[in-house]
C-alpha atoms as a PDB file:
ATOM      1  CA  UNK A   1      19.709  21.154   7.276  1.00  0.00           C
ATOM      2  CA  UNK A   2      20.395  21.376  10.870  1.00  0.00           C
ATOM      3  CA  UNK A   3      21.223  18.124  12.850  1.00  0.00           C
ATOM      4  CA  UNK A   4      17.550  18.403  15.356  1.00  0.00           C
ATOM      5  CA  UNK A   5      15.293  19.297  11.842  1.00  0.00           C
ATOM      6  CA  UNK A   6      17.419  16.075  10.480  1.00  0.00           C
ATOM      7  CA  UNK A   7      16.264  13.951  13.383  1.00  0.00           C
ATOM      8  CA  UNK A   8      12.789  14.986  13.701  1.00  0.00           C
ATOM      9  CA  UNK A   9      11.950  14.575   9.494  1.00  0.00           C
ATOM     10  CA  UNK A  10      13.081  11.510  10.264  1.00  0.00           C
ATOM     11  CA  UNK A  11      11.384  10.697  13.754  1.00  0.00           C
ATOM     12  CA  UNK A  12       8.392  11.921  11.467  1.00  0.00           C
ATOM     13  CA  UNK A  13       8.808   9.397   8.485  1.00  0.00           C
ATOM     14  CA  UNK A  14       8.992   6.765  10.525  1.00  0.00           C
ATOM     15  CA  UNK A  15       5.597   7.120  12.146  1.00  0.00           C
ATOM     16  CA  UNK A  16       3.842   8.381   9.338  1.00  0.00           C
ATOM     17  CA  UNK A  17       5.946   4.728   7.646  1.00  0.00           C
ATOM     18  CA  UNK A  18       4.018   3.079  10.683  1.00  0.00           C
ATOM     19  CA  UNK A  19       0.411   4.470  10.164  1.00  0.00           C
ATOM     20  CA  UNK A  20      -0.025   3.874   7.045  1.00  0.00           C
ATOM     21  CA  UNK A  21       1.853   0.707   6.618  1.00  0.00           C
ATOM     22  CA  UNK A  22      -0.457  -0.638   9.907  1.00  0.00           C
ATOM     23  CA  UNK A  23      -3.887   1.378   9.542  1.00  0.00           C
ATOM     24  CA  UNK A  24      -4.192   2.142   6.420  1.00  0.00           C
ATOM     25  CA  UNK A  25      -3.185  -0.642   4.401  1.00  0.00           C
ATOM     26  CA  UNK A  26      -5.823  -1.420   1.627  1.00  0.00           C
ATOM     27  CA  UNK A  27      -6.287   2.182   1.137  1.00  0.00           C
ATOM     28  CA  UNK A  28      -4.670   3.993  -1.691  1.00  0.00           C
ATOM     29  CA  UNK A  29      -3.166   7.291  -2.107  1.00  0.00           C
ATOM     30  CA  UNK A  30      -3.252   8.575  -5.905  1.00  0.00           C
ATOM     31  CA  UNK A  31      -1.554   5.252  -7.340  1.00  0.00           C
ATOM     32  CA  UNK A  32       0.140   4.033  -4.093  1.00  0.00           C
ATOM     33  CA  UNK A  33      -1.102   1.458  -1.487  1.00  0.00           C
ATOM     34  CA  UNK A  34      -0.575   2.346   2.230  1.00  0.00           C
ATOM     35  CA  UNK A  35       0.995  -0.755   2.573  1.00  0.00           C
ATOM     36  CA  UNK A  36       4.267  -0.699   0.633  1.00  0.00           C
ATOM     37  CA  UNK A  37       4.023   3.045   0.860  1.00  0.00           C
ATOM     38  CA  UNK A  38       4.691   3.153   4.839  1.00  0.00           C
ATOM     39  CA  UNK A  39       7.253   1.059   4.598  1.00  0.00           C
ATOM     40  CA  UNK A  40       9.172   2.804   1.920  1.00  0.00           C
ATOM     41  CA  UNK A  41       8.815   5.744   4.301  1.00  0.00           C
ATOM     42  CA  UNK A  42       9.887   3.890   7.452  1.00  0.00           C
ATOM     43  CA  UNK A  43      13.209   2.882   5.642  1.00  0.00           C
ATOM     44  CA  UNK A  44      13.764   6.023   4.436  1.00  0.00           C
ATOM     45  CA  UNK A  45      12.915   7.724   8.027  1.00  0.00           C
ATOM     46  CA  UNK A  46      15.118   5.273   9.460  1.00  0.00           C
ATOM     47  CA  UNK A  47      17.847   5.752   6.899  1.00  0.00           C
ATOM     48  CA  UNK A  48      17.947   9.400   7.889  1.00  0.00           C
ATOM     49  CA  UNK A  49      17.718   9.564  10.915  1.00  0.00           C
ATOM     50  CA  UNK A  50      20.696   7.376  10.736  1.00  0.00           C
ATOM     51  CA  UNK A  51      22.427  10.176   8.250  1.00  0.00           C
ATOM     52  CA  UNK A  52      21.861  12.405  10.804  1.00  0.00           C
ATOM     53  CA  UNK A  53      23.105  10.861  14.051  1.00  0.00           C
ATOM     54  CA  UNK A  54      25.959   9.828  12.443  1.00  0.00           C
ATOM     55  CA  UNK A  55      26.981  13.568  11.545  1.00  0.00           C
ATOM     56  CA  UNK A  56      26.439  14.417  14.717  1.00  0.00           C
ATOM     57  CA  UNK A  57      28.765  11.833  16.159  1.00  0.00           C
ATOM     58  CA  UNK A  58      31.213  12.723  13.545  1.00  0.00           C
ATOM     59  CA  UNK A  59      31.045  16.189  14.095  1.00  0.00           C
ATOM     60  CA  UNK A  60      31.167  15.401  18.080  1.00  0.00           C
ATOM     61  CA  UNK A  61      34.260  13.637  17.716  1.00  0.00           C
ATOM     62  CA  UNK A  62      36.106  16.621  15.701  1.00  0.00           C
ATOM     63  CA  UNK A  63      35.140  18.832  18.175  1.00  0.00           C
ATOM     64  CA  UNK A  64      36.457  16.834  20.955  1.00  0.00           C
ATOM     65  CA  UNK A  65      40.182  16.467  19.252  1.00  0.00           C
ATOM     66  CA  UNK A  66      40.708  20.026  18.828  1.00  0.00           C
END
């Protein structure tokens, strides 16, 4: 997947983490609560967004030696 569709999936979890883990709390989704559901979302957002600006800096930084 390329590095921007990386960042925004990511960019995406994370606020759709946020909503739900904020607004929607009590509610539930099939068997899930929007509670711990956001936040499972958040850290996994967060987690790759992480993955994929730290390609990108390692990618970068190969580029720049040669």
């Amino acid at each position: 997947m390329a590095t921007k569709a990386k960042v925004a999936l990511g960019l995406v979890l994370i606020v759709a983490g946020a909503v739900l883990a904020l607004l929607f709390r009590e509610d539930e989704f099939l068997w899930f609560r929007g509670g711990p559901l956001g936040v499972v979302l958040v850290v996994v957002g967060v987690l790759d967004l992480g993955e994929a600006l730290w390609r990108a800096r390692g990618r970068a930084e190969v580029e720049r030696r040669e």
